[in-house]
N, C-alpha and C. Protein backbone atom coordinates (compact mmCIF):
# COMPACT_ATOMS: atom_id res chain seq x y z
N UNK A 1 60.88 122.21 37.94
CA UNK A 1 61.43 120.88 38.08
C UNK A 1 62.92 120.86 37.77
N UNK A 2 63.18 121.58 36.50
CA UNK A 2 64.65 121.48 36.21
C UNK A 2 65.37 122.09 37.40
N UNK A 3 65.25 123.50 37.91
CA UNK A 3 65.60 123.90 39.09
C UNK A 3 65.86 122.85 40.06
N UNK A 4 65.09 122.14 40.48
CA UNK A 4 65.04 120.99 41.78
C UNK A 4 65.76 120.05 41.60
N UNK A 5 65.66 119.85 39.87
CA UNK A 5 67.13 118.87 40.02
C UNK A 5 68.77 118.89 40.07
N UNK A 6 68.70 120.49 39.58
CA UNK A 6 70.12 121.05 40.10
C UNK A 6 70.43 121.05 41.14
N UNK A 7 69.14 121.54 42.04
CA UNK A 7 69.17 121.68 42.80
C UNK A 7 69.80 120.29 44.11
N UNK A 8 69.14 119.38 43.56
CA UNK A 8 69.27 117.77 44.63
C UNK A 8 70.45 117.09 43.90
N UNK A 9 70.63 117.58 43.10
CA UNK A 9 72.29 117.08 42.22
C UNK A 9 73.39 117.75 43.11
N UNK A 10 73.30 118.89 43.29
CA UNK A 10 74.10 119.55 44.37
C UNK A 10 74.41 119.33 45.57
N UNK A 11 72.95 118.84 46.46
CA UNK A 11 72.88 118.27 47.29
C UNK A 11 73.34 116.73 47.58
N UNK A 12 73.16 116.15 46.59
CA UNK A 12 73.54 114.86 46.24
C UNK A 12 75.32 114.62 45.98
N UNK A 13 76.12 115.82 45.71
CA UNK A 13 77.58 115.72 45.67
C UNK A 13 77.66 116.22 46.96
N UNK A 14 77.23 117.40 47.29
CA UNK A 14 77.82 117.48 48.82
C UNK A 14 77.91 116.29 49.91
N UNK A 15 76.70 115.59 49.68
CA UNK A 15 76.60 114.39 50.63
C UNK A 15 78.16 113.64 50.56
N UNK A 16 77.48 113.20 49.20
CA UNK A 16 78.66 111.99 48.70
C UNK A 16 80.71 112.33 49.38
N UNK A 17 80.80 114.22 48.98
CA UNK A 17 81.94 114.52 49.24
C UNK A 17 82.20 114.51 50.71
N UNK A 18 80.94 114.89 51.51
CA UNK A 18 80.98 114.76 52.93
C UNK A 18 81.23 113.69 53.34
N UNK A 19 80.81 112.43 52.83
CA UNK A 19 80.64 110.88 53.22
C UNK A 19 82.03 109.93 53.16
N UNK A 20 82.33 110.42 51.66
CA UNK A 20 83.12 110.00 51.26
C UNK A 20 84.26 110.68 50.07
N UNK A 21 85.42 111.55 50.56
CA UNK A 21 85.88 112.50 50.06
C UNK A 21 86.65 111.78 48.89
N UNK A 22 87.15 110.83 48.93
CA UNK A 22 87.60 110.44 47.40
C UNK A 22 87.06 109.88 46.52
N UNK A 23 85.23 109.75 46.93
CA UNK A 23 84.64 108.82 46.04
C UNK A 23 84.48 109.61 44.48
N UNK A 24 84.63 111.13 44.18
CA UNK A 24 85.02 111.35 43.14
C UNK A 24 86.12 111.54 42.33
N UNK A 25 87.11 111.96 42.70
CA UNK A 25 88.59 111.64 42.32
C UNK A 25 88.83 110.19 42.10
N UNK A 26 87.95 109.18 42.69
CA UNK A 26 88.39 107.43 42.29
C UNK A 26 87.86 107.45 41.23
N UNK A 27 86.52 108.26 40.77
CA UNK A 27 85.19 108.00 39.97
C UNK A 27 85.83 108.45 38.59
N UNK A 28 86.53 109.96 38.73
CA UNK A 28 87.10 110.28 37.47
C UNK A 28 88.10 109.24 36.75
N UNK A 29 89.29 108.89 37.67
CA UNK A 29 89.97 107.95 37.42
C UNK A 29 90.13 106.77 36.44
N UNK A 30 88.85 106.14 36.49
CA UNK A 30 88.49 105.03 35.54
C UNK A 30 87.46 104.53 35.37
N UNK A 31 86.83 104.09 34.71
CA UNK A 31 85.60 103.25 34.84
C UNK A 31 85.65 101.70 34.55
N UNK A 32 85.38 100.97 35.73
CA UNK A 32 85.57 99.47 35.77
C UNK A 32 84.39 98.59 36.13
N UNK A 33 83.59 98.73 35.32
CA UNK A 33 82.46 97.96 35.71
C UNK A 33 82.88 96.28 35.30
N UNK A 34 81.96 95.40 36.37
CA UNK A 34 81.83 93.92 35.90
C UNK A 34 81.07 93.58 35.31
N UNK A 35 80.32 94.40 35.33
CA UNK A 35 78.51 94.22 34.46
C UNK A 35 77.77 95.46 33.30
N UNK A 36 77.73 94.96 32.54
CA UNK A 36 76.77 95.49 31.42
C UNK A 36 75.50 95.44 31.88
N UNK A 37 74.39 96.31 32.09
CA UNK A 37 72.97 96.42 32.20
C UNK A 37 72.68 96.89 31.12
N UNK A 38 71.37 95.62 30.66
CA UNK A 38 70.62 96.14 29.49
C UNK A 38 68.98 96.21 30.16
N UNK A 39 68.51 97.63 30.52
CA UNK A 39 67.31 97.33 31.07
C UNK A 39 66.01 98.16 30.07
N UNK A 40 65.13 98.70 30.54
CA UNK A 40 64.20 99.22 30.40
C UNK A 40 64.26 101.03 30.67
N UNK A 41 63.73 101.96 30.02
CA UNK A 41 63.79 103.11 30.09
C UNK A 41 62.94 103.57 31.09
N UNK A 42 62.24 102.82 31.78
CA UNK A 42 61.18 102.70 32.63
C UNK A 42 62.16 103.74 33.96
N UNK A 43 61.12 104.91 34.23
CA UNK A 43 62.00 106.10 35.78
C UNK A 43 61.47 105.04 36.78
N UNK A 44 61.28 104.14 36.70
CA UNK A 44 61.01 103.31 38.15
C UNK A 44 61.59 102.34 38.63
N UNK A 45 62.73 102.15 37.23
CA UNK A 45 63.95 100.69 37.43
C UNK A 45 65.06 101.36 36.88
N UNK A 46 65.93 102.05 38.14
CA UNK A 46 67.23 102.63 38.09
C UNK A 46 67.91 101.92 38.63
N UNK A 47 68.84 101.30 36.99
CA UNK A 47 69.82 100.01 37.49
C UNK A 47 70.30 100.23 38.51
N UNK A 48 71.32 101.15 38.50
CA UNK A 48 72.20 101.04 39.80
C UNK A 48 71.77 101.06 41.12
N UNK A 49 70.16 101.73 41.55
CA UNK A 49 69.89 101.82 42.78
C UNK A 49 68.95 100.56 42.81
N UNK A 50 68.70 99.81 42.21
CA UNK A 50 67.81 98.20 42.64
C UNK A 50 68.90 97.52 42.96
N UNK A 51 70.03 97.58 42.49
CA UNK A 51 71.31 96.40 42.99
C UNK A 51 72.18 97.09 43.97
N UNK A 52 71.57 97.91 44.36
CA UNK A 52 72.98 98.64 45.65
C UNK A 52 74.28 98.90 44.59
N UNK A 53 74.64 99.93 43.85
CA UNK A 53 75.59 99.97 43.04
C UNK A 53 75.74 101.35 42.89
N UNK A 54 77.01 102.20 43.02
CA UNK A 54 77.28 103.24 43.05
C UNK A 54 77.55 103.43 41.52
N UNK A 55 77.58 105.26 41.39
CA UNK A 55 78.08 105.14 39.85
C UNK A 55 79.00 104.75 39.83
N UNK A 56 79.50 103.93 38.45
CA UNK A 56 81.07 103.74 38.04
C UNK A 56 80.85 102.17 37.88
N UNK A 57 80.12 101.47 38.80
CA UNK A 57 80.34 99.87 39.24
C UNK A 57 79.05 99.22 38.03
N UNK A 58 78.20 100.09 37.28
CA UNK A 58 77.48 99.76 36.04
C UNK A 58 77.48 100.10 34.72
N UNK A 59 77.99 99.40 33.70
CA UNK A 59 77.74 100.03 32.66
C UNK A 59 76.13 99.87 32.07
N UNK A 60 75.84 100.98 31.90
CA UNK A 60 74.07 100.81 31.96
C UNK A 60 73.77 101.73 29.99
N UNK A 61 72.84 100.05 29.64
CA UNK A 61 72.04 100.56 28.39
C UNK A 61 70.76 100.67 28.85
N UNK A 62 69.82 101.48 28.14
CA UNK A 62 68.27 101.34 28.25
C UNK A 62 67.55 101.95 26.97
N UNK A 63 66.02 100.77 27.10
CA UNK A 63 65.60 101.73 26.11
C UNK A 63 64.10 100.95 26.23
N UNK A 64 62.78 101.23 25.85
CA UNK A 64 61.61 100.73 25.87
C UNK A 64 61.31 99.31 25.75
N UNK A 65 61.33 98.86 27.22
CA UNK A 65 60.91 97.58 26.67
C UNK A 65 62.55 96.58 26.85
N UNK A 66 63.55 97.07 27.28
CA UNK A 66 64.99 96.53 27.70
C UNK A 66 65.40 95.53 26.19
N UNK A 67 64.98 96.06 25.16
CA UNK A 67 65.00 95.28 23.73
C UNK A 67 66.57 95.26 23.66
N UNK A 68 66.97 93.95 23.48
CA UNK A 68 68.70 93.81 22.59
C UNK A 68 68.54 93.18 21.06
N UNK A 69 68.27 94.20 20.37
CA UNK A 69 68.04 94.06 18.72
C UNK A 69 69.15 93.59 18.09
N UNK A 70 69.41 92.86 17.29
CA UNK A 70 70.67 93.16 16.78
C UNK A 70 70.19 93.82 14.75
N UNK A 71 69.56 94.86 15.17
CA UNK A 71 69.79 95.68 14.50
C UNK A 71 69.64 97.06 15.12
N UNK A 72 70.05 97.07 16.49
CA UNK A 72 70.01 98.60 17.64
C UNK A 72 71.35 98.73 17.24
N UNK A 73 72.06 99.26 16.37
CA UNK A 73 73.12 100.29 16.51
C UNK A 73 73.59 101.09 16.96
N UNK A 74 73.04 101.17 18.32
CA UNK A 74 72.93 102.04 19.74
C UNK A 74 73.45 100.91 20.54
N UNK A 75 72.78 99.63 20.64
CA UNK A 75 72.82 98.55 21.99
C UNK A 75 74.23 98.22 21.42
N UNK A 76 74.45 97.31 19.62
CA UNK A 76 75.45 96.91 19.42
C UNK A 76 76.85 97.78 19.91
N UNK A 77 76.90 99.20 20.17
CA UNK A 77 78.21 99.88 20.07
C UNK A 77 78.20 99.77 21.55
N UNK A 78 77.30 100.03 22.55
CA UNK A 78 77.14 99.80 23.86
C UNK A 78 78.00 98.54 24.10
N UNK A 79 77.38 97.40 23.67
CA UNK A 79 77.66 96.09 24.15
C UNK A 79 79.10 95.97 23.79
N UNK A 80 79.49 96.50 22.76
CA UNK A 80 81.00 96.32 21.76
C UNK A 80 81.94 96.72 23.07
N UNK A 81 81.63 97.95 23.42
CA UNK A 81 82.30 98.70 24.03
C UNK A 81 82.73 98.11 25.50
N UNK A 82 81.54 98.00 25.87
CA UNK A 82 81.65 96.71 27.34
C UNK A 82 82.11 95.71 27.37
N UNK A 83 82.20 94.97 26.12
CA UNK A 83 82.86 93.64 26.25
C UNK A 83 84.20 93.59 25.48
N UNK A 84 84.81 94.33 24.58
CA UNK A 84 85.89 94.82 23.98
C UNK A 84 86.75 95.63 24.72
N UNK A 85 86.08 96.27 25.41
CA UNK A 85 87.18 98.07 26.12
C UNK A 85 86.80 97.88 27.31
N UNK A 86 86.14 97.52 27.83
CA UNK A 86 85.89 97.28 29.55
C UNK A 86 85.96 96.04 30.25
N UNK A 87 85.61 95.07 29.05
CA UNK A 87 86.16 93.58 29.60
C UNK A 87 85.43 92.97 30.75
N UNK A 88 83.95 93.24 30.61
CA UNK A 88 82.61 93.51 31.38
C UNK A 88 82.68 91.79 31.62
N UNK A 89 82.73 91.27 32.15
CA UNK A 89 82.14 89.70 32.82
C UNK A 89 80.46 89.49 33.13
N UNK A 90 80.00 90.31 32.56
CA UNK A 90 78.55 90.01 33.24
C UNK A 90 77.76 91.26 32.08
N UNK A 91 76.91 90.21 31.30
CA UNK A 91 75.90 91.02 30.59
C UNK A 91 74.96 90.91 31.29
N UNK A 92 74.03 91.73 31.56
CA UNK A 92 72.39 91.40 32.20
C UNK A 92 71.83 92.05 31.62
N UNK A 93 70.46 91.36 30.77
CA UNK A 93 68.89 92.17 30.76
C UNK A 93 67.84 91.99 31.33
N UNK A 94 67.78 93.07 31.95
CA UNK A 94 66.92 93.03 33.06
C UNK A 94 65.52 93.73 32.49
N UNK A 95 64.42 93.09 32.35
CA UNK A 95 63.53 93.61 32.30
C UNK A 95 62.39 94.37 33.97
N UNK A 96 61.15 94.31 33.47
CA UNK A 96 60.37 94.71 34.72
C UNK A 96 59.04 94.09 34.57
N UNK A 97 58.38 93.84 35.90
CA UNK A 97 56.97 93.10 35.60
C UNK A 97 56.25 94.36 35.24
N UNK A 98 54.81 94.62 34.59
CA UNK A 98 53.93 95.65 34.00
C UNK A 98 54.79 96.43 33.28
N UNK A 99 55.51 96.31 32.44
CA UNK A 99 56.37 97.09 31.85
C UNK A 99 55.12 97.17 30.54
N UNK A 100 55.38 98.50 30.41
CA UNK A 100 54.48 99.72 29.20
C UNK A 100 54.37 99.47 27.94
N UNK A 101 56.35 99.16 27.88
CA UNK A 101 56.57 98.71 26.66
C UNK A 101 55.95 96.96 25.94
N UNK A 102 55.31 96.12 26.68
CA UNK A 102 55.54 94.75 26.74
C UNK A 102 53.72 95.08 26.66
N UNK A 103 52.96 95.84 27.70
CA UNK A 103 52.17 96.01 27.47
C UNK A 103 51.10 96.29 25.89
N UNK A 104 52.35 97.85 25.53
CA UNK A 104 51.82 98.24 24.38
C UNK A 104 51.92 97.29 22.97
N UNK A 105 52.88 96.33 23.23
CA UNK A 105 52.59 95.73 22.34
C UNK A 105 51.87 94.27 22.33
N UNK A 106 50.86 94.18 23.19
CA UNK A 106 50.38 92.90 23.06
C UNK A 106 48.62 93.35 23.05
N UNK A 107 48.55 94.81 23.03
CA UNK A 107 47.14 95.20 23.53
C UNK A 107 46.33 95.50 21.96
N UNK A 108 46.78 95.30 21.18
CA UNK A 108 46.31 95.36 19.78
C UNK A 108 45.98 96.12 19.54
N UNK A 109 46.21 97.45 19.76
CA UNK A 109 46.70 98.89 19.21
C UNK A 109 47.36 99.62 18.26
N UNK A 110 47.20 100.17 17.50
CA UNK A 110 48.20 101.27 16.91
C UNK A 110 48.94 102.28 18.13
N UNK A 111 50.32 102.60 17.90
CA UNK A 111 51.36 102.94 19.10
C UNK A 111 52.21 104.29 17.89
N UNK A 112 51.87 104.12 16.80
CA UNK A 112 52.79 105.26 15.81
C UNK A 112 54.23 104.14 15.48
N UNK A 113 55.14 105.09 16.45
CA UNK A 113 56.57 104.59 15.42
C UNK A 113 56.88 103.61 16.99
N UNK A 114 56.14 103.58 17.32
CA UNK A 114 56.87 102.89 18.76
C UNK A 114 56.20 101.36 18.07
N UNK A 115 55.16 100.81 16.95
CA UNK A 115 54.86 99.68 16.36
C UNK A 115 55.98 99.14 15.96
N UNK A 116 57.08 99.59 15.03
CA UNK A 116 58.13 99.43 14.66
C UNK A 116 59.08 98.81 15.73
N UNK A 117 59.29 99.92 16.66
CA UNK A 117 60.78 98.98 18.20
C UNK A 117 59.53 97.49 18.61
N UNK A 118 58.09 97.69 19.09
CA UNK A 118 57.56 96.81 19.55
C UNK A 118 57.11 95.32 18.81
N UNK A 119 57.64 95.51 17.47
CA UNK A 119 57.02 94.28 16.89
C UNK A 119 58.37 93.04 17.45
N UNK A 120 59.37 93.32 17.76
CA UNK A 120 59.88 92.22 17.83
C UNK A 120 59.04 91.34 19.09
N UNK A 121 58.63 92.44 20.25
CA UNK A 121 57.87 91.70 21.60
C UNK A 121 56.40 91.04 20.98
N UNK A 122 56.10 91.53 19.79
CA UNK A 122 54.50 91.10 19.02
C UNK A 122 54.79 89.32 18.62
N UNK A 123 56.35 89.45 18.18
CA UNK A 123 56.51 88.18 17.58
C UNK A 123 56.55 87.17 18.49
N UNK A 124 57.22 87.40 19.48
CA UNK A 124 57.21 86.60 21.06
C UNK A 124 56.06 86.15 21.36
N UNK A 125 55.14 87.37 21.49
CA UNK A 125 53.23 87.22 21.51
C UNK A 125 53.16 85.95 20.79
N UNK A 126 53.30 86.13 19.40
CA UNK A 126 52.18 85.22 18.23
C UNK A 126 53.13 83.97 18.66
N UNK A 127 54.27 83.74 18.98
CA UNK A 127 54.86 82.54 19.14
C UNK A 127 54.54 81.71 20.65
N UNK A 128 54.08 82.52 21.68
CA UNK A 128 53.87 81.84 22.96
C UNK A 128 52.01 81.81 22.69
N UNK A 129 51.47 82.30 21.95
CA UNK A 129 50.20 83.14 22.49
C UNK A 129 49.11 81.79 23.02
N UNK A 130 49.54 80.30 22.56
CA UNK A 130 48.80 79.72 23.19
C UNK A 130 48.77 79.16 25.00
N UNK A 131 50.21 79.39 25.35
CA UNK A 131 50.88 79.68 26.70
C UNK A 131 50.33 81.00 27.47
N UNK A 132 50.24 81.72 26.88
CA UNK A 132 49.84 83.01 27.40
C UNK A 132 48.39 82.87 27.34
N UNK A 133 47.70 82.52 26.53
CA UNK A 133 46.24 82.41 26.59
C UNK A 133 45.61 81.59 27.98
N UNK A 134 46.44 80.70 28.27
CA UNK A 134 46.45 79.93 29.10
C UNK A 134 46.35 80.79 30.57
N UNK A 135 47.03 81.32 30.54
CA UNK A 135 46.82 82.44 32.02
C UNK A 135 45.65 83.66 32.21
N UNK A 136 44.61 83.45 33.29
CA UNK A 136 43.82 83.73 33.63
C UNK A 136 43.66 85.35 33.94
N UNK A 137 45.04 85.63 34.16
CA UNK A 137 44.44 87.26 34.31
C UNK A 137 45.33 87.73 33.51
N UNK A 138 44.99 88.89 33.56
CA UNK A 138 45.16 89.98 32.27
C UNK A 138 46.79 90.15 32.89
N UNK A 139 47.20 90.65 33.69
CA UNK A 139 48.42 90.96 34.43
C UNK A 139 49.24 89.90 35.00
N UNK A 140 48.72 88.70 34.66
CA UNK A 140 49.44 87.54 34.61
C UNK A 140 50.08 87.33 33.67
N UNK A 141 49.69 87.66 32.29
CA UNK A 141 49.87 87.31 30.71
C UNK A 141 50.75 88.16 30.75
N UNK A 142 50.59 89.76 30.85
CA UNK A 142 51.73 90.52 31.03
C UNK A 142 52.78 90.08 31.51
N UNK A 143 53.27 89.66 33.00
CA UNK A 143 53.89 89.45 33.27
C UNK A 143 54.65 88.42 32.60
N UNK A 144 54.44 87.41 32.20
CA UNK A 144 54.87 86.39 31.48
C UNK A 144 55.41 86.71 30.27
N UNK A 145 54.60 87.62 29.58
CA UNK A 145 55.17 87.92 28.38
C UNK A 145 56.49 88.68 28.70
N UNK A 146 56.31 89.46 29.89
CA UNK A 146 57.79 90.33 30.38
C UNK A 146 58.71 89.60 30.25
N UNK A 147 58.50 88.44 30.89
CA UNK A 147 59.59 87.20 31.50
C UNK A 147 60.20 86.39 29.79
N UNK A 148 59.26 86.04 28.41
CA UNK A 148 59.36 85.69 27.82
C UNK A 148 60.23 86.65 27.08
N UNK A 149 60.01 87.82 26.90
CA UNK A 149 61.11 88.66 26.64
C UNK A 149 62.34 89.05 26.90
N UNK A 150 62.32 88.73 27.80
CA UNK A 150 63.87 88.90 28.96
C UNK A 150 64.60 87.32 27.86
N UNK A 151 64.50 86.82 28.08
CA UNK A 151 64.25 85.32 27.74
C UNK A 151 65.49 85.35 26.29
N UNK A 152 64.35 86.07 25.37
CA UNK A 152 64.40 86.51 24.18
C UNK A 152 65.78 87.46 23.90
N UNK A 153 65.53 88.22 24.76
CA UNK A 153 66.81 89.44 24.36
C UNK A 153 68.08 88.73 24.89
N UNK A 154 67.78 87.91 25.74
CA UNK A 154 69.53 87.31 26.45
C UNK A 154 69.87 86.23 25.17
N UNK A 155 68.79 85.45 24.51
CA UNK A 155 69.02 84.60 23.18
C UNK A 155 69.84 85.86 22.04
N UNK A 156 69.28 87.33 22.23
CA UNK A 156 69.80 88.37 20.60
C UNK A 156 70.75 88.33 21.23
N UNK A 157 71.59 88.68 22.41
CA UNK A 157 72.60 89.12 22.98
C UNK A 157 73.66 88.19 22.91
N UNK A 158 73.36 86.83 23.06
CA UNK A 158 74.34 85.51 23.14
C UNK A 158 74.62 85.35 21.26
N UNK A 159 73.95 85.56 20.51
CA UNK A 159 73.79 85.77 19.19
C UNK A 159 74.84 86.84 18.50
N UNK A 160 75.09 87.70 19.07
CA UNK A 160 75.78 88.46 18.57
C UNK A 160 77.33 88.27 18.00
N UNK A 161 77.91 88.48 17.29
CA UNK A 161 78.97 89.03 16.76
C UNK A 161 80.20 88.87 17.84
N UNK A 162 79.61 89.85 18.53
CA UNK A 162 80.47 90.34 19.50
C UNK A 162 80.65 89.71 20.51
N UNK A 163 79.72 89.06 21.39
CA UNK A 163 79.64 87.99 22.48
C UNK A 163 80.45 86.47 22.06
N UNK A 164 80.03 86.26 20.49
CA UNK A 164 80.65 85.30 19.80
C UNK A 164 82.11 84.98 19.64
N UNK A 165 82.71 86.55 19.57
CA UNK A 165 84.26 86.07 19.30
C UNK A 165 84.69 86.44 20.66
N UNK A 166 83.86 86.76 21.87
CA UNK A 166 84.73 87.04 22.93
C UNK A 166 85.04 85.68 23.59
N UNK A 167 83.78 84.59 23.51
CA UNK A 167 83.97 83.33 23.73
C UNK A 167 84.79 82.65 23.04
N UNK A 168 85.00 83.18 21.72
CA UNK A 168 85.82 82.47 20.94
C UNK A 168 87.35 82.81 21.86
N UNK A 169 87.35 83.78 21.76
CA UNK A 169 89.13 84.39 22.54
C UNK A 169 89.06 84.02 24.02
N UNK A 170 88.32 82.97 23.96
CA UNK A 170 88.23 82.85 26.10
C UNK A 170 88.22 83.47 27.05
N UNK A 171 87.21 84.77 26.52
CA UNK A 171 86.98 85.62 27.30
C UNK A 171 86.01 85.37 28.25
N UNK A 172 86.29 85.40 29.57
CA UNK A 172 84.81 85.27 30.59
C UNK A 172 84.22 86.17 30.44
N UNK A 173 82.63 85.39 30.02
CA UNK A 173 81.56 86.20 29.40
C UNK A 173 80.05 85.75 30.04
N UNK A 174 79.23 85.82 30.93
CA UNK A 174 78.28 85.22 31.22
C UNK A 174 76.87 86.49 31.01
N UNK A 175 75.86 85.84 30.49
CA UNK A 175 74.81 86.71 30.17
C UNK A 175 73.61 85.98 31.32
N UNK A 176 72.78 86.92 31.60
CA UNK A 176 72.13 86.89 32.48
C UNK A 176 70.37 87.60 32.22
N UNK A 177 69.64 86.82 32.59
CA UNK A 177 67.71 87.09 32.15
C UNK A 177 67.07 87.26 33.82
N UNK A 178 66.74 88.99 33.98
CA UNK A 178 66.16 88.77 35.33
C UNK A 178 65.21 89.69 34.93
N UNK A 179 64.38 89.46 35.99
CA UNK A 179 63.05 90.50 36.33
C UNK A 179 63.23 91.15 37.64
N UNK A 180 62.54 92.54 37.11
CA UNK A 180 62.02 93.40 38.52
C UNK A 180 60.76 93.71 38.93
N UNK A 181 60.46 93.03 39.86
CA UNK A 181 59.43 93.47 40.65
C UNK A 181 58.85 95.12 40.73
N UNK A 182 58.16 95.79 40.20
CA UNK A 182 57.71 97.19 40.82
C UNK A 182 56.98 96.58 42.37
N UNK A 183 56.43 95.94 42.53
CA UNK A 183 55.38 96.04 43.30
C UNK A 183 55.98 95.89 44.76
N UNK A 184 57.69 95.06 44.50
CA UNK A 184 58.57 94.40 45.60
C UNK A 184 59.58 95.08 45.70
N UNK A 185 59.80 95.01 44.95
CA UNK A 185 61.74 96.02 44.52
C UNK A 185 62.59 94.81 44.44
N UNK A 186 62.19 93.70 44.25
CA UNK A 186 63.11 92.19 44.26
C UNK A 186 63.24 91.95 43.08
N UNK A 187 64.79 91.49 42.42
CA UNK A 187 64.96 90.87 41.20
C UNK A 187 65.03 89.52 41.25
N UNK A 188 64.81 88.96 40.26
CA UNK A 188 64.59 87.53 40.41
C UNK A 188 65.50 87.17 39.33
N UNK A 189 66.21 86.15 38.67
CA UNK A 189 66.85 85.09 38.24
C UNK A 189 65.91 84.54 37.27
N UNK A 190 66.25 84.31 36.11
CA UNK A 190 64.95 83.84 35.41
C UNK A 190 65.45 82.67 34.62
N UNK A 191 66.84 82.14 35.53
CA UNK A 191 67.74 80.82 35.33
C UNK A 191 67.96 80.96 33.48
N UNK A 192 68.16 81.85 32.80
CA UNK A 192 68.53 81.87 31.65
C UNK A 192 70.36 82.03 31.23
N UNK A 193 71.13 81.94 32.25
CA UNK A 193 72.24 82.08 32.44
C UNK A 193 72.86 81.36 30.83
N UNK A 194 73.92 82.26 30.20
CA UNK A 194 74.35 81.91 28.93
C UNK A 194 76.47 81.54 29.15
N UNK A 195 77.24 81.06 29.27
CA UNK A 195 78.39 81.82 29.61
C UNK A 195 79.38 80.66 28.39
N UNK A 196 78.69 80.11 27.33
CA UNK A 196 79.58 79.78 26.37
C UNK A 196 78.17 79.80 25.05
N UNK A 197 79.23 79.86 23.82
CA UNK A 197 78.19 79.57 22.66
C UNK A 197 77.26 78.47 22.75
């Protein structure tokens, strides 16, 4: 496998240099993204190829479950960095419908250390769970709970520190709650749009 991916990585610059001969010399150059992606670690929602987006045009976080903690000391230096040094206009967390992570924590399981990242999506659970009870299939509730999470992390993200004084300095700043379809490949809008305190 590792072979094959050198292998289609290779293949994958030749194209690009064939196609388009300065698209790496522009690429080294700088990096100017408009958007911060905060998604899911999920190999089946690769930010840049669901939005038509070449490298360079995303700054992309991920991690189980598209969680914006504000105690991720990983997401916080991410986000710092994008909205401080890149001057990013567009946060998005994008979650996914059947997502693993959203799953594992609503199925009343022991998960090891992954209980720990998942309890914040548990708390979402115990706070909607009479909304969610309400929906008839099992993969309905999922989904919803996906959507309630997305929800959730664009509330930690608008919360922050950092989002806080960029609005304060009148920085254009808009945060954004979408879902991805596996089943469609369509993102949807989940009208949670944030773009002042």
């Amino acid at each position: 496998m590792i072979s094959d991916l050198l292998a289609s990585n290779r293949a994958w610059a030749a194209a690009k240099n064939r196609d388009e001969p300065d698209f790496f010399p522009r690429l080294a150059q700088q990096q100017a993204p408009e958007a911060l992606w905060i998604g899911c670690s999920d190999s089946r929602v690769p930010a840049n190829e669901i939005v038509g987006r070449d490298p360079g045009e995303l700054f992309v976080h991920r991690n189980v479950a598209n969680l914006a903690l504000p105690t991720d000391l990983n997401m916080l230096c991410v986000l710092a960095y994008a909205v401080d040094v890149l001057k990013v206009r567009h946060v998005i967390v994008c979650g996914h419908y059947g997502c693993g992570g959203v799953m594992a924590a609503a199925d009343g399981c022991r998960h090891g250390l992954l209980d720990h990242w998942l309890e914040p999506i548990r708390e979402v659970h115990r706070e909607n769970e009479s909304a969610l009870s309400a929906i008839n299939s099992e993969v309905g509730r999922v989904n919803h709970l996906c959507e309630l999470n997305v929800v959730r992390q664009v509330g930690n993200v608008a919360r922050t520190p950092i989002v806080r004084d960029a609005w304060t300095r009148g920085q254009p700043l808009s945060l954004h709650g979408w879902i991805y379809g596996l089943s469609d490949g369509l993102v949807r809008d989940l009208g949670v749009t944030v773009s002042q305190p």
